[in-house]
PDB file of N, CA and C in Angstrom:
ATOM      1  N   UNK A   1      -2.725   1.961   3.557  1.00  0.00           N
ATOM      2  CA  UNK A   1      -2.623   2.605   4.846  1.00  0.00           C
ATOM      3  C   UNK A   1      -3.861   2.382   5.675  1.00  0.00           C
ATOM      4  N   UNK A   2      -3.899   3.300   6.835  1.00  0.00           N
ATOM      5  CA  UNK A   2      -4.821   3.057   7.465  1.00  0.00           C
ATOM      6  C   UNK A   2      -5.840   3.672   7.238  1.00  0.00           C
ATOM      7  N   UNK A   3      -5.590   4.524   6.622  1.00  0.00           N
ATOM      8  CA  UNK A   3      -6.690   5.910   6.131  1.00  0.00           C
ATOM      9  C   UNK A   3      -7.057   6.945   7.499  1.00  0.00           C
ATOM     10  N   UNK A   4      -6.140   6.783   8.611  1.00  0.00           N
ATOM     11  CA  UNK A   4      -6.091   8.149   9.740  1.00  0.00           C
ATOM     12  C   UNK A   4      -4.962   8.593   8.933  1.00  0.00           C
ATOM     13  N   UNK A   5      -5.169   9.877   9.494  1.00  0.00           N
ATOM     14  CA  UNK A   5      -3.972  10.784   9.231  1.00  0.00           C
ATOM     15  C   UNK A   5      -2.944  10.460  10.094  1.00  0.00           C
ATOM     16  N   UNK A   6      -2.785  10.337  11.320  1.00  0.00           N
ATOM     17  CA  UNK A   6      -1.551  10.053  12.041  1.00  0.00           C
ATOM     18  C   UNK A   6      -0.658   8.980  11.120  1.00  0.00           C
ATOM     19  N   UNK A   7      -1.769   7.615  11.231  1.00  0.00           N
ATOM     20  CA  UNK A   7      -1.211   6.360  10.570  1.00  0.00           C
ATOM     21  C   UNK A   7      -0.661   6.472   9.256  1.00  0.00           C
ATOM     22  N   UNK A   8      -1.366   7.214   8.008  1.00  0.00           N
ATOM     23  CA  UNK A   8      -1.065   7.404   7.275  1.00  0.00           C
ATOM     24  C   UNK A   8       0.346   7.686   7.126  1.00  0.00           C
ATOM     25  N   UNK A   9       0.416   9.341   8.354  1.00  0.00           N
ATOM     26  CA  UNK A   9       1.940  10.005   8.168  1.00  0.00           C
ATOM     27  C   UNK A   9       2.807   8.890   8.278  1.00  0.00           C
ATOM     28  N   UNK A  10       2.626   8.095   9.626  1.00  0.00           N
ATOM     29  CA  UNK A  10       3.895   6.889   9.864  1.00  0.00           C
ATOM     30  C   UNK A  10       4.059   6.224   8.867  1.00  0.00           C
ATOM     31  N   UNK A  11       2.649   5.464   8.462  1.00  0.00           N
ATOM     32  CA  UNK A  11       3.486   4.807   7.326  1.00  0.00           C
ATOM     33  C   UNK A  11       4.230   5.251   6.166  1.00  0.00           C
ATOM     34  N   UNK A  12       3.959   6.262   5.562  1.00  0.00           N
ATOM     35  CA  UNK A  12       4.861   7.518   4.768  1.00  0.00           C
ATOM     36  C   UNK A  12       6.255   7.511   4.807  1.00  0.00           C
ATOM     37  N   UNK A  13       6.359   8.001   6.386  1.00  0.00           N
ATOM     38  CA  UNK A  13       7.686   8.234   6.994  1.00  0.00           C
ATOM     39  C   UNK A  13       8.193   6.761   7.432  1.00  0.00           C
ATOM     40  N   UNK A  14       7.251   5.316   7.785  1.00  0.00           N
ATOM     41  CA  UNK A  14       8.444   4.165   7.567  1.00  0.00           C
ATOM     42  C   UNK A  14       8.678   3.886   6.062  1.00  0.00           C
ATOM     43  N   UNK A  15       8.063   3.847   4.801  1.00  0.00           N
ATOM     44  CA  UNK A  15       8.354   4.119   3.440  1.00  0.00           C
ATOM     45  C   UNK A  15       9.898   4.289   3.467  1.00  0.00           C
ATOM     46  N   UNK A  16       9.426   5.882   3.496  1.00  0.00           N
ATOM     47  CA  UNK A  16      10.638   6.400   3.366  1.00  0.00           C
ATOM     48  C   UNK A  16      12.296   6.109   3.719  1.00  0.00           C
ATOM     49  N   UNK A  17      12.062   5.868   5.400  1.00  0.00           N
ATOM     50  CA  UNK A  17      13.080   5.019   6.108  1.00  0.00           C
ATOM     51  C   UNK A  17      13.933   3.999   5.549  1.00  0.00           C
ATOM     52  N   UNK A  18      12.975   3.174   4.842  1.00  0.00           N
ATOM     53  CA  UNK A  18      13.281   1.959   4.688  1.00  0.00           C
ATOM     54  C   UNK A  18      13.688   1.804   3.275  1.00  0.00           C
ATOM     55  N   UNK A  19      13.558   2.557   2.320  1.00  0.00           N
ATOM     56  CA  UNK A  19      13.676   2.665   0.960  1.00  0.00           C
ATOM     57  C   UNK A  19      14.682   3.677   0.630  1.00  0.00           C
ATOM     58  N   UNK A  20      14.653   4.716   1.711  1.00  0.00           N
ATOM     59  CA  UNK A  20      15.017   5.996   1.257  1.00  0.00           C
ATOM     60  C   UNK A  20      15.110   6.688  -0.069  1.00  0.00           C
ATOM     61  N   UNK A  21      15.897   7.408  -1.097  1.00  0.00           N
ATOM     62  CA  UNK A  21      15.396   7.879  -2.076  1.00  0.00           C
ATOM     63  C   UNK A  21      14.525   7.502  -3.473  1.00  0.00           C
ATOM     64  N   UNK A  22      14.573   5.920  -3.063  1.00  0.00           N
ATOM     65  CA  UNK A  22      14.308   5.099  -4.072  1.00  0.00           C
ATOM     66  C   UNK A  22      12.498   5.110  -3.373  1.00  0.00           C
ATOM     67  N   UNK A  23      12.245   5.824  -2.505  1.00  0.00           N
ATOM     68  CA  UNK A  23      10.857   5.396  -2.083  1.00  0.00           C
ATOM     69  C   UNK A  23       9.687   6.171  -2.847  1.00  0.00           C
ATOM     70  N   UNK A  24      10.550   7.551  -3.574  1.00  0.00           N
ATOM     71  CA  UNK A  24       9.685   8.058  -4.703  1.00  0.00           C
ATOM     72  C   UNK A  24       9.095   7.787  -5.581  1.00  0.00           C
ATOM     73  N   UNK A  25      10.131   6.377  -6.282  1.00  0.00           N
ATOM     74  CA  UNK A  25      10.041   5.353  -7.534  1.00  0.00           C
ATOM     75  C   UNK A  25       8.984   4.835  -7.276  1.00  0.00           C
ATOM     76  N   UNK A  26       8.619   4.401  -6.256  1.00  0.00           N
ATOM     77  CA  UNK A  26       7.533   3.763  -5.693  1.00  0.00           C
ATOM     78  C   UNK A  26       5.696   3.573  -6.039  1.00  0.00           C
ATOM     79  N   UNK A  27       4.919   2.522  -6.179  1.00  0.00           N
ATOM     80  CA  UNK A  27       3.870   2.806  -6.321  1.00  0.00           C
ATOM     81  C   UNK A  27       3.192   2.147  -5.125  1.00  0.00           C
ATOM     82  N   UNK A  28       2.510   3.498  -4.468  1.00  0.00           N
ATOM     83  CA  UNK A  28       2.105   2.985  -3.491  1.00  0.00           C
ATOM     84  C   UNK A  28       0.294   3.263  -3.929  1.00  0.00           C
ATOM     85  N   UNK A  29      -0.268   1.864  -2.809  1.00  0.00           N
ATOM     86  CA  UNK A  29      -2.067   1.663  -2.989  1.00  0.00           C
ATOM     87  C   UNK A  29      -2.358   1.223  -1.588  1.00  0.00           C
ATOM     88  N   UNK A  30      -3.651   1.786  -1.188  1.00  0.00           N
ATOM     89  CA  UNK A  30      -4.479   1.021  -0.502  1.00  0.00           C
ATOM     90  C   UNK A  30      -5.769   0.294  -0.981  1.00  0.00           C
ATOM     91  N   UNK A  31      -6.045  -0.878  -0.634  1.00  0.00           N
ATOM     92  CA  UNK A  31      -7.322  -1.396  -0.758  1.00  0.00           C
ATOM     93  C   UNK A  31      -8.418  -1.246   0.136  1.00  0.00           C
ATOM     94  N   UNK A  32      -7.932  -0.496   1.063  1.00  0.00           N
ATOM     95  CA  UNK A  32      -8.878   0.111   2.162  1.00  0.00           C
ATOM     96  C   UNK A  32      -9.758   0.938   1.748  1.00  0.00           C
ATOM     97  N   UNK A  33      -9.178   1.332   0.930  1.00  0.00           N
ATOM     98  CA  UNK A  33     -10.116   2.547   0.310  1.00  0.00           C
ATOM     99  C   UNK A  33     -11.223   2.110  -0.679  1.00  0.00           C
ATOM    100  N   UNK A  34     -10.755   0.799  -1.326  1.00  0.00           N
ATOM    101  CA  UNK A  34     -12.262   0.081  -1.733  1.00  0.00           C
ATOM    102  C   UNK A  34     -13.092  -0.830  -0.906  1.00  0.00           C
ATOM    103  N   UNK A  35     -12.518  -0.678   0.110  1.00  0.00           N
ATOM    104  CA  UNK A  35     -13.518  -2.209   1.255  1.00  0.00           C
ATOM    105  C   UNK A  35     -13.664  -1.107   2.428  1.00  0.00           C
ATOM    106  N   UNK A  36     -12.816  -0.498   3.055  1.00  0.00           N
ATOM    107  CA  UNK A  36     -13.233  -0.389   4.442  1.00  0.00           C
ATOM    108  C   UNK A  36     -12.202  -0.806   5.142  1.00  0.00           C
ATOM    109  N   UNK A  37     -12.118  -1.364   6.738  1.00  0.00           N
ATOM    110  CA  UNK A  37     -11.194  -2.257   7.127  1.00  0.00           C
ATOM    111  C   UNK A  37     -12.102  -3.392   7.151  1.00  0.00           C
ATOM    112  N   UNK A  38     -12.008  -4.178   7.346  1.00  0.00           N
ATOM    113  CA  UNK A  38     -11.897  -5.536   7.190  1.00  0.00           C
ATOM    114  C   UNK A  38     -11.257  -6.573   8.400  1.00  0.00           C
ATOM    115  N   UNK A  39     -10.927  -5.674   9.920  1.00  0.00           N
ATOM    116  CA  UNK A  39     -10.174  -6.037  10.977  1.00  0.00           C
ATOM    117  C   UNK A  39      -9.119  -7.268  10.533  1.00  0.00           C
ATOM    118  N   UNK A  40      -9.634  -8.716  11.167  1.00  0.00           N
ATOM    119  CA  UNK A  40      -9.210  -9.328  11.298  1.00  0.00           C
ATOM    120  C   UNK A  40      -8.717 -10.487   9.991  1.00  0.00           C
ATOM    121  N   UNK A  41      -9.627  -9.577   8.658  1.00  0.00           N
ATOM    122  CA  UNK A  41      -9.410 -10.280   7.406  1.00  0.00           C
ATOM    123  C   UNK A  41      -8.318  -9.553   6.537  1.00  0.00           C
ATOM    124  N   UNK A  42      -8.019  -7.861   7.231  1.00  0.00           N
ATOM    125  CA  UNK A  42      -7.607  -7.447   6.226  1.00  0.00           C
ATOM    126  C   UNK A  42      -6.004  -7.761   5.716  1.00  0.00           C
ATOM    127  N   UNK A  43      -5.464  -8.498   6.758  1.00  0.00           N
ATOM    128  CA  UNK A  43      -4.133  -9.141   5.801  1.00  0.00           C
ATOM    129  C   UNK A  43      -4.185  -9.550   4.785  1.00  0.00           C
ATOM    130  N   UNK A  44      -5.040 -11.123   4.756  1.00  0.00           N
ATOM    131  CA  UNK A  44      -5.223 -12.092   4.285  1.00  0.00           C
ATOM    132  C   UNK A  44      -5.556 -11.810   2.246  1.00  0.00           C
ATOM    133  N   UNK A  45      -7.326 -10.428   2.671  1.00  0.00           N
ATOM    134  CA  UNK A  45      -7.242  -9.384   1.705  1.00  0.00           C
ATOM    135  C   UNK A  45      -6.034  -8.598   0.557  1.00  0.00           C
ATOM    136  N   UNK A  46      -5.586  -8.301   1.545  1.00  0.00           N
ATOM    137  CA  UNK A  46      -4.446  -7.406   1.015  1.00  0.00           C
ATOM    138  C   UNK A  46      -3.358  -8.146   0.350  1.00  0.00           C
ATOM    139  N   UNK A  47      -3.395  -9.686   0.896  1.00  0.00           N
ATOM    140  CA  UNK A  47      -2.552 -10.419  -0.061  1.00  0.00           C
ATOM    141  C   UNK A  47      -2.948 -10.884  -1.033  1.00  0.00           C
ATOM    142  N   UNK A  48      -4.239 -11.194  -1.143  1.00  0.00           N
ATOM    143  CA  UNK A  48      -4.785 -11.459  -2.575  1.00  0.00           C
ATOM    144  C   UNK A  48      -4.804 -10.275  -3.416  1.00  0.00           C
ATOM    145  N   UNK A  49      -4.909  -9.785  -3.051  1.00  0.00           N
ATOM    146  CA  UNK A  49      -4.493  -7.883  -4.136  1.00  0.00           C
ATOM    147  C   UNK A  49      -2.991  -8.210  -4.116  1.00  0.00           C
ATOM    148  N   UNK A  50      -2.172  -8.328  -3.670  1.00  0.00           N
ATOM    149  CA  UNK A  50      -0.578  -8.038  -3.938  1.00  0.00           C
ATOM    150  C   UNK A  50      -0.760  -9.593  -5.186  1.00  0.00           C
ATOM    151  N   UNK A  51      -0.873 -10.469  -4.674  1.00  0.00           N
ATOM    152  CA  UNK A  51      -0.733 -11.682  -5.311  1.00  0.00           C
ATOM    153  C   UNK A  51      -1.494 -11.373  -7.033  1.00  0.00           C
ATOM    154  N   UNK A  52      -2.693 -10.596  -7.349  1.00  0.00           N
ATOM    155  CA  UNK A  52      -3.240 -10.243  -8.374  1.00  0.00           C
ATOM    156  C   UNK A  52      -2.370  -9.112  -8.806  1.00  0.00           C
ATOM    157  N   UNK A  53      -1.697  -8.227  -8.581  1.00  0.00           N
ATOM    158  CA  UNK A  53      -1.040  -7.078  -8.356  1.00  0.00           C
ATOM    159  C   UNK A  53       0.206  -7.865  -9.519  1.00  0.00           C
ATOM    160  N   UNK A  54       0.543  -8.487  -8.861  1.00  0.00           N
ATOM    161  CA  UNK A  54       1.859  -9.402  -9.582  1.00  0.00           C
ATOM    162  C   UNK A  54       1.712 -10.360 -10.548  1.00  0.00           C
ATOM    163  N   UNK A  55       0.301 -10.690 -10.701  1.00  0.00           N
ATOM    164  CA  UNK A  55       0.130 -11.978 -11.904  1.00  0.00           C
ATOM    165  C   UNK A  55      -0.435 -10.672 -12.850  1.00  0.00           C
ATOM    166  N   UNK A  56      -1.322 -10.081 -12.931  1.00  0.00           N
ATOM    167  CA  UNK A  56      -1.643  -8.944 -13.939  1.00  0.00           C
ATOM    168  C   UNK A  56      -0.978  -7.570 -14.261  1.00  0.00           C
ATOM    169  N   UNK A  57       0.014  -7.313 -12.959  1.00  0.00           N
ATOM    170  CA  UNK A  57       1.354  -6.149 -13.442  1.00  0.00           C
ATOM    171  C   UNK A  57       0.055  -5.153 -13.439  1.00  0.00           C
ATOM    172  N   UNK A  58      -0.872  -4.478 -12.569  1.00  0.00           N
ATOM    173  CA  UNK A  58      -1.846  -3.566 -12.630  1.00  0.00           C
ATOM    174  C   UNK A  58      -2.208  -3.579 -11.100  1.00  0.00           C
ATOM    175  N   UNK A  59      -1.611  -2.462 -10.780  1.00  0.00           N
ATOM    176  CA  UNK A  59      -1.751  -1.375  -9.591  1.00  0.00           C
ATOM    177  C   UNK A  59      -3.095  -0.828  -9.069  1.00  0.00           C
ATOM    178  N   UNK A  60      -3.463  -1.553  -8.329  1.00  0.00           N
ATOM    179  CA  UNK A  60      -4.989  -1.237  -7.584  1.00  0.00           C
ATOM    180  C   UNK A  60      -5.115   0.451  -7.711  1.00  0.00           C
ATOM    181  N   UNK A  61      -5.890   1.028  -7.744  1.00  0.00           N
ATOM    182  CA  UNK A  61      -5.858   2.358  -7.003  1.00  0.00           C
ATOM    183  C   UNK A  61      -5.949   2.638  -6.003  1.00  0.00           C
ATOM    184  N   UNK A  62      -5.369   3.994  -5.222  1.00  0.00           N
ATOM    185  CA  UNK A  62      -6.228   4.179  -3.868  1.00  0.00           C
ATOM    186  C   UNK A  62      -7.432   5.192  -3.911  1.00  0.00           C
ATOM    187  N   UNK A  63      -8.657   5.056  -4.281  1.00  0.00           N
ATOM    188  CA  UNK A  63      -9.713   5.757  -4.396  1.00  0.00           C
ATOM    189  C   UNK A  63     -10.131   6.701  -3.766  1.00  0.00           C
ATOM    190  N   UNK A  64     -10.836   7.876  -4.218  1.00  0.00           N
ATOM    191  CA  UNK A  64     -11.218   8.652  -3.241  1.00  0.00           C
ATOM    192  C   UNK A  64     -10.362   9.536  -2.667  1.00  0.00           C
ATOM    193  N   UNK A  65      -9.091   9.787  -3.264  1.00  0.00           N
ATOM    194  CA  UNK A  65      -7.989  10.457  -2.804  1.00  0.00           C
ATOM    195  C   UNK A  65      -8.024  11.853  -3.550  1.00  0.00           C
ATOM    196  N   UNK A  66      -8.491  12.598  -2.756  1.00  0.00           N
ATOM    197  CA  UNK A  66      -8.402  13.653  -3.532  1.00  0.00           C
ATOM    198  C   UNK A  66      -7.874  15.093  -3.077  1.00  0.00           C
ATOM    199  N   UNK A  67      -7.375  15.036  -1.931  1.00  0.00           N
ATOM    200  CA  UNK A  67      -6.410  16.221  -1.391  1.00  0.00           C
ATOM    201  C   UNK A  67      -5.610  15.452  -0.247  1.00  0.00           C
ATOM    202  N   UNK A  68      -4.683  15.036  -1.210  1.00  0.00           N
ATOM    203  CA  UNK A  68      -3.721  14.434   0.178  1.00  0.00           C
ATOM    204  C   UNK A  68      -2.429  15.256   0.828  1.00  0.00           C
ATOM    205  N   UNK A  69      -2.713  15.122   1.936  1.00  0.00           N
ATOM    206  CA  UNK A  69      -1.723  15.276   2.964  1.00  0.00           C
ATOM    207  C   UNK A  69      -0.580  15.700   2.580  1.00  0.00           C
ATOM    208  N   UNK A  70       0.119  16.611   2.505  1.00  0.00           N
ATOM    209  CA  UNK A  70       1.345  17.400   2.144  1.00  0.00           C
ATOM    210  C   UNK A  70       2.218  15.952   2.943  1.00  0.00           C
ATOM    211  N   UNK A  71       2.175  15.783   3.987  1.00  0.00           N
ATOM    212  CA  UNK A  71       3.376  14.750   4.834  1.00  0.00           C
ATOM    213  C   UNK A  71       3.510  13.245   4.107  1.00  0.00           C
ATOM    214  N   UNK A  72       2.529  13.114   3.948  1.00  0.00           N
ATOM    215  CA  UNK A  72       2.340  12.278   2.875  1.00  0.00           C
ATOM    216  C   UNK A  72       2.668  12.491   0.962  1.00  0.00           C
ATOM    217  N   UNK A  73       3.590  12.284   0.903  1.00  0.00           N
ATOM    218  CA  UNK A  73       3.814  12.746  -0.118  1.00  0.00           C
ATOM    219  C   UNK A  73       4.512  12.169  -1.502  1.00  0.00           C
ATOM    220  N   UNK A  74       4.182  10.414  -1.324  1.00  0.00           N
ATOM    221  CA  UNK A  74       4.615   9.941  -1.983  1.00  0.00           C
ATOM    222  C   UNK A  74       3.665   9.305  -3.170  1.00  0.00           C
ATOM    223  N   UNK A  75       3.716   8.377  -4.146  1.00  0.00           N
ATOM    224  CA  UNK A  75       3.005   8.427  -5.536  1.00  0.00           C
ATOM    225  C   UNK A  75       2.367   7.048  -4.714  1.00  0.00           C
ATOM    226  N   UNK A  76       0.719   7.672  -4.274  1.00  0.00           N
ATOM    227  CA  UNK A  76      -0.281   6.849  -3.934  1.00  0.00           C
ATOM    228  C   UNK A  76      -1.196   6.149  -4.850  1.00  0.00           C
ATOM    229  N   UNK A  77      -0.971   6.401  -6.297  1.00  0.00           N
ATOM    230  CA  UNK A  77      -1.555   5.943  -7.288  1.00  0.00           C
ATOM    231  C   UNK A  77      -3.108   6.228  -7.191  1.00  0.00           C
ATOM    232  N   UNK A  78      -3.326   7.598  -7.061  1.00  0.00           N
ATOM    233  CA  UNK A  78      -5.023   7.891  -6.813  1.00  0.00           C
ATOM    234  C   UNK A  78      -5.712   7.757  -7.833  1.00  0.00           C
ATOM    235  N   UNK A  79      -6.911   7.285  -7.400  1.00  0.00           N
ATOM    236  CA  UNK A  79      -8.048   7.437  -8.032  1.00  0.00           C
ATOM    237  C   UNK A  79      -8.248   6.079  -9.665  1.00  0.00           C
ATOM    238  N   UNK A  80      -7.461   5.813 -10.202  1.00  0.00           N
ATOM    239  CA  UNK A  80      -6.942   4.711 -11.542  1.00  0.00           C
ATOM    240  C   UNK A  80      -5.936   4.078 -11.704  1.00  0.00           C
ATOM    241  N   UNK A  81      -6.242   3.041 -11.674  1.00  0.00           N
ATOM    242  CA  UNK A  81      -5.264   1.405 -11.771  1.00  0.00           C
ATOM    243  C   UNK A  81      -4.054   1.882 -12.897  1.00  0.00           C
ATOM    244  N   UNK A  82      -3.170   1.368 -12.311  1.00  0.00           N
ATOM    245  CA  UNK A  82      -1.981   1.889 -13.484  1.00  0.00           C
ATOM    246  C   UNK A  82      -1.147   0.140 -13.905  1.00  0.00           C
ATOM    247  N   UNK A  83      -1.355   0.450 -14.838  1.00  0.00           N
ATOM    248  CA  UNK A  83      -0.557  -0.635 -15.709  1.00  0.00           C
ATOM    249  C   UNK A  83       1.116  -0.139 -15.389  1.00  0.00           C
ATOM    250  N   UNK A  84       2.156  -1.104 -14.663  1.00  0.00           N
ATOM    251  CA  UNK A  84       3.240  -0.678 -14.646  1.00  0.00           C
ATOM    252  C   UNK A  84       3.666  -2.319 -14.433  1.00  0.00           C
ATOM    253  N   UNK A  85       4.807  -2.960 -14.922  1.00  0.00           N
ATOM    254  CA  UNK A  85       5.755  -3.779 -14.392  1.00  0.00           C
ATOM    255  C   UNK A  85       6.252  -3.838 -12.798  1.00  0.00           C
ATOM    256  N   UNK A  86       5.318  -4.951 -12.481  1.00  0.00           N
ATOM    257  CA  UNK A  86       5.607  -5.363 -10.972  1.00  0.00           C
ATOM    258  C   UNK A  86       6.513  -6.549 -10.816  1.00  0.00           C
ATOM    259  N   UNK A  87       7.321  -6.850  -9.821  1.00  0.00           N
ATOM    260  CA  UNK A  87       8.412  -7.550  -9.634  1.00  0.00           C
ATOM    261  C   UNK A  87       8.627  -8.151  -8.320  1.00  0.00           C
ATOM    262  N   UNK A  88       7.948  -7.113  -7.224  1.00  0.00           N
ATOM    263  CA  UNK A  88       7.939  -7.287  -5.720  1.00  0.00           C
ATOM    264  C   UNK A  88       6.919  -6.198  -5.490  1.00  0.00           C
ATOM    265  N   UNK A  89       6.004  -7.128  -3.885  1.00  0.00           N
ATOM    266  CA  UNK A  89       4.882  -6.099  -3.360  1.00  0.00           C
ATOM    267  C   UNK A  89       5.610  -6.323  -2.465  1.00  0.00           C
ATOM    268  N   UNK A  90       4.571  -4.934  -1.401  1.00  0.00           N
ATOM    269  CA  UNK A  90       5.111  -5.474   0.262  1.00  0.00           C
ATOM    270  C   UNK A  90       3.517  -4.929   0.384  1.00  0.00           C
ATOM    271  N   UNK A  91       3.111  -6.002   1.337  1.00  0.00           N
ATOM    272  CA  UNK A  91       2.007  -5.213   1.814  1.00  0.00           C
ATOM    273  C   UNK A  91       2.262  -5.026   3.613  1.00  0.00           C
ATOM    274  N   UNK A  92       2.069  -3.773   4.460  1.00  0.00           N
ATOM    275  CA  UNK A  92       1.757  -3.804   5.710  1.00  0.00           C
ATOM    276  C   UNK A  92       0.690  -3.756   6.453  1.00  0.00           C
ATOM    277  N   UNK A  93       1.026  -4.539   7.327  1.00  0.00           N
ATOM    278  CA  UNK A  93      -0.250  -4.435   8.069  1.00  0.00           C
ATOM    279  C   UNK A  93      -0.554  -4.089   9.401  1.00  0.00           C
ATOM    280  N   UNK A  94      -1.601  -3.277   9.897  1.00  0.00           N
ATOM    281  CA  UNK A  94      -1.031  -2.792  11.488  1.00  0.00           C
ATOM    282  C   UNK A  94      -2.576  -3.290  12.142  1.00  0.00           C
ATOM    283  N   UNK A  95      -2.106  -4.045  13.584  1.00  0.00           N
ATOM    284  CA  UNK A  95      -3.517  -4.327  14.187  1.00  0.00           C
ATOM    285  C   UNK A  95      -3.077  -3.839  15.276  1.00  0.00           C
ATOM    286  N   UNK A  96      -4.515  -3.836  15.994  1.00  0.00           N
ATOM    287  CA  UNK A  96      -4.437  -3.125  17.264  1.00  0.00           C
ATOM    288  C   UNK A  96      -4.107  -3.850  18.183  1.00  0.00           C
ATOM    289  N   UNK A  97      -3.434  -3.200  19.457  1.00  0.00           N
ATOM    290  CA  UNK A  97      -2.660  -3.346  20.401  1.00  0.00           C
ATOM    291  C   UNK A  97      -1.018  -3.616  19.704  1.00  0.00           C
ATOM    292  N   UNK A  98      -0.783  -3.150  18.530  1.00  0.00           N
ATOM    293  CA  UNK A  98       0.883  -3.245  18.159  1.00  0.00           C
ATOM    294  C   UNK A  98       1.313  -4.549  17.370  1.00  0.00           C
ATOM    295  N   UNK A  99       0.140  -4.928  16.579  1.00  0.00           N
ATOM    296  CA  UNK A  99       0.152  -6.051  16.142  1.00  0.00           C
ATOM    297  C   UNK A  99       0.594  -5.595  14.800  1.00  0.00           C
ATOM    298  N   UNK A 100       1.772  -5.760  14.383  1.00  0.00           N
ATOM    299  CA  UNK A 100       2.056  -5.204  13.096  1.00  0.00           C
ATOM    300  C   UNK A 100       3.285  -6.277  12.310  1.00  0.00           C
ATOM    301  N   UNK A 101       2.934  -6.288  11.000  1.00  0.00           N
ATOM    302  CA  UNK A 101       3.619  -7.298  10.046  1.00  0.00           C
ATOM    303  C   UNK A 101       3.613  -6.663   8.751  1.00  0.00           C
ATOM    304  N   UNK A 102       4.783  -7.052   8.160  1.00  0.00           N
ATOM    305  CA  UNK A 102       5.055  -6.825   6.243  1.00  0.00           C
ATOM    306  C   UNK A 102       5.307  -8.022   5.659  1.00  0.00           C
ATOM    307  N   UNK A 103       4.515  -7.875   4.823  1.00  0.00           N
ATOM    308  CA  UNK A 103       4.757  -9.399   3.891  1.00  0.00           C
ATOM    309  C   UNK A 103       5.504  -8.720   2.860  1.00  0.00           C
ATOM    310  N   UNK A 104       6.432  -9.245   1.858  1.00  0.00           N
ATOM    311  CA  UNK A 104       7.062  -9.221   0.678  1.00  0.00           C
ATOM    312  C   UNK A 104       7.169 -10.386   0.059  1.00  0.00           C
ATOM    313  N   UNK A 105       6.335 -10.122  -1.131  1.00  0.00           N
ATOM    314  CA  UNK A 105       5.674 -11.171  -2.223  1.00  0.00           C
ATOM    315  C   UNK A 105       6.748 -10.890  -3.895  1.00  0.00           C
ATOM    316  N   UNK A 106       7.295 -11.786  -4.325  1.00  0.00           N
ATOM    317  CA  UNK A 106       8.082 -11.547  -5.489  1.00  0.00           C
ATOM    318  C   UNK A 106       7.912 -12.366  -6.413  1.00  0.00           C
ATOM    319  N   UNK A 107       8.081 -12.106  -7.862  1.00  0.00           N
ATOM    320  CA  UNK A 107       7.884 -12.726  -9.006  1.00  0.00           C
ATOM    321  C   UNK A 107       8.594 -13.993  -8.912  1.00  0.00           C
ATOM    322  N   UNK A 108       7.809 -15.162  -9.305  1.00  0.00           N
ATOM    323  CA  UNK A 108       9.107 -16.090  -9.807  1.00  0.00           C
ATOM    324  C   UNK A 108      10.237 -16.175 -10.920  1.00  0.00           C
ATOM    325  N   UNK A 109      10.795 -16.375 -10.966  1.00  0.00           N
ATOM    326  CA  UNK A 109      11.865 -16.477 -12.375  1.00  0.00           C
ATOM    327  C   UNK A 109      11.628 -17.307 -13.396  1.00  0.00           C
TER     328      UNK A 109
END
């Protein structure tokens, strides 16, 4: 995420949208939370974490999370990397002035 609270909520609530009940199952991370932003690098970033994400099946954490947001309320994977079977990432990304993109990265067969 973005690590604002507004942004945060949206992205939450597009999660949700887009997955709907299955968005609980979900493991969600930021890498923001170990770098910072990163403006104009942080796609590029974030795909080398999804791309490692999927060759090692081990879930970044999102750090530093330690009273989150009731609106926010889905499994952010705080604070320790979780070993789980990965298959597909999506990472999003939002730049300013409405510059916004999702990548979806999947295992080969």
């Amino acid at each position: 995420g973005t690590s604002t609270p507004l942004g945060d909520k949206a992205e939450t609530l597009a999660i949700k949208k887009v997955f709907g009940e299955h968005a609980r199952q979900l493991s969600v991370s930021s890498i923001k939370s170990h770098l910072g932003h990163s403006l104009g690098a942080s796609g590029g970033i974030e795909l080398v974490a999804c791309a490692l994400t999927l060759e090692r099946n081990v879930i970044p954490p999102t750090i530093n999370l330690e009273t989150p947001d009731p609106a926010c309320d889905l499994d952010y994977t705080p604070n320790e990397p979780r070993e789980r079977r990965v298959d597909v990432v999506m990472s999003n990304s939002f730049g300013f002035g409405g510059h916004n993109a999702s990548l979806v990265l999947g295992r080969l067969a």
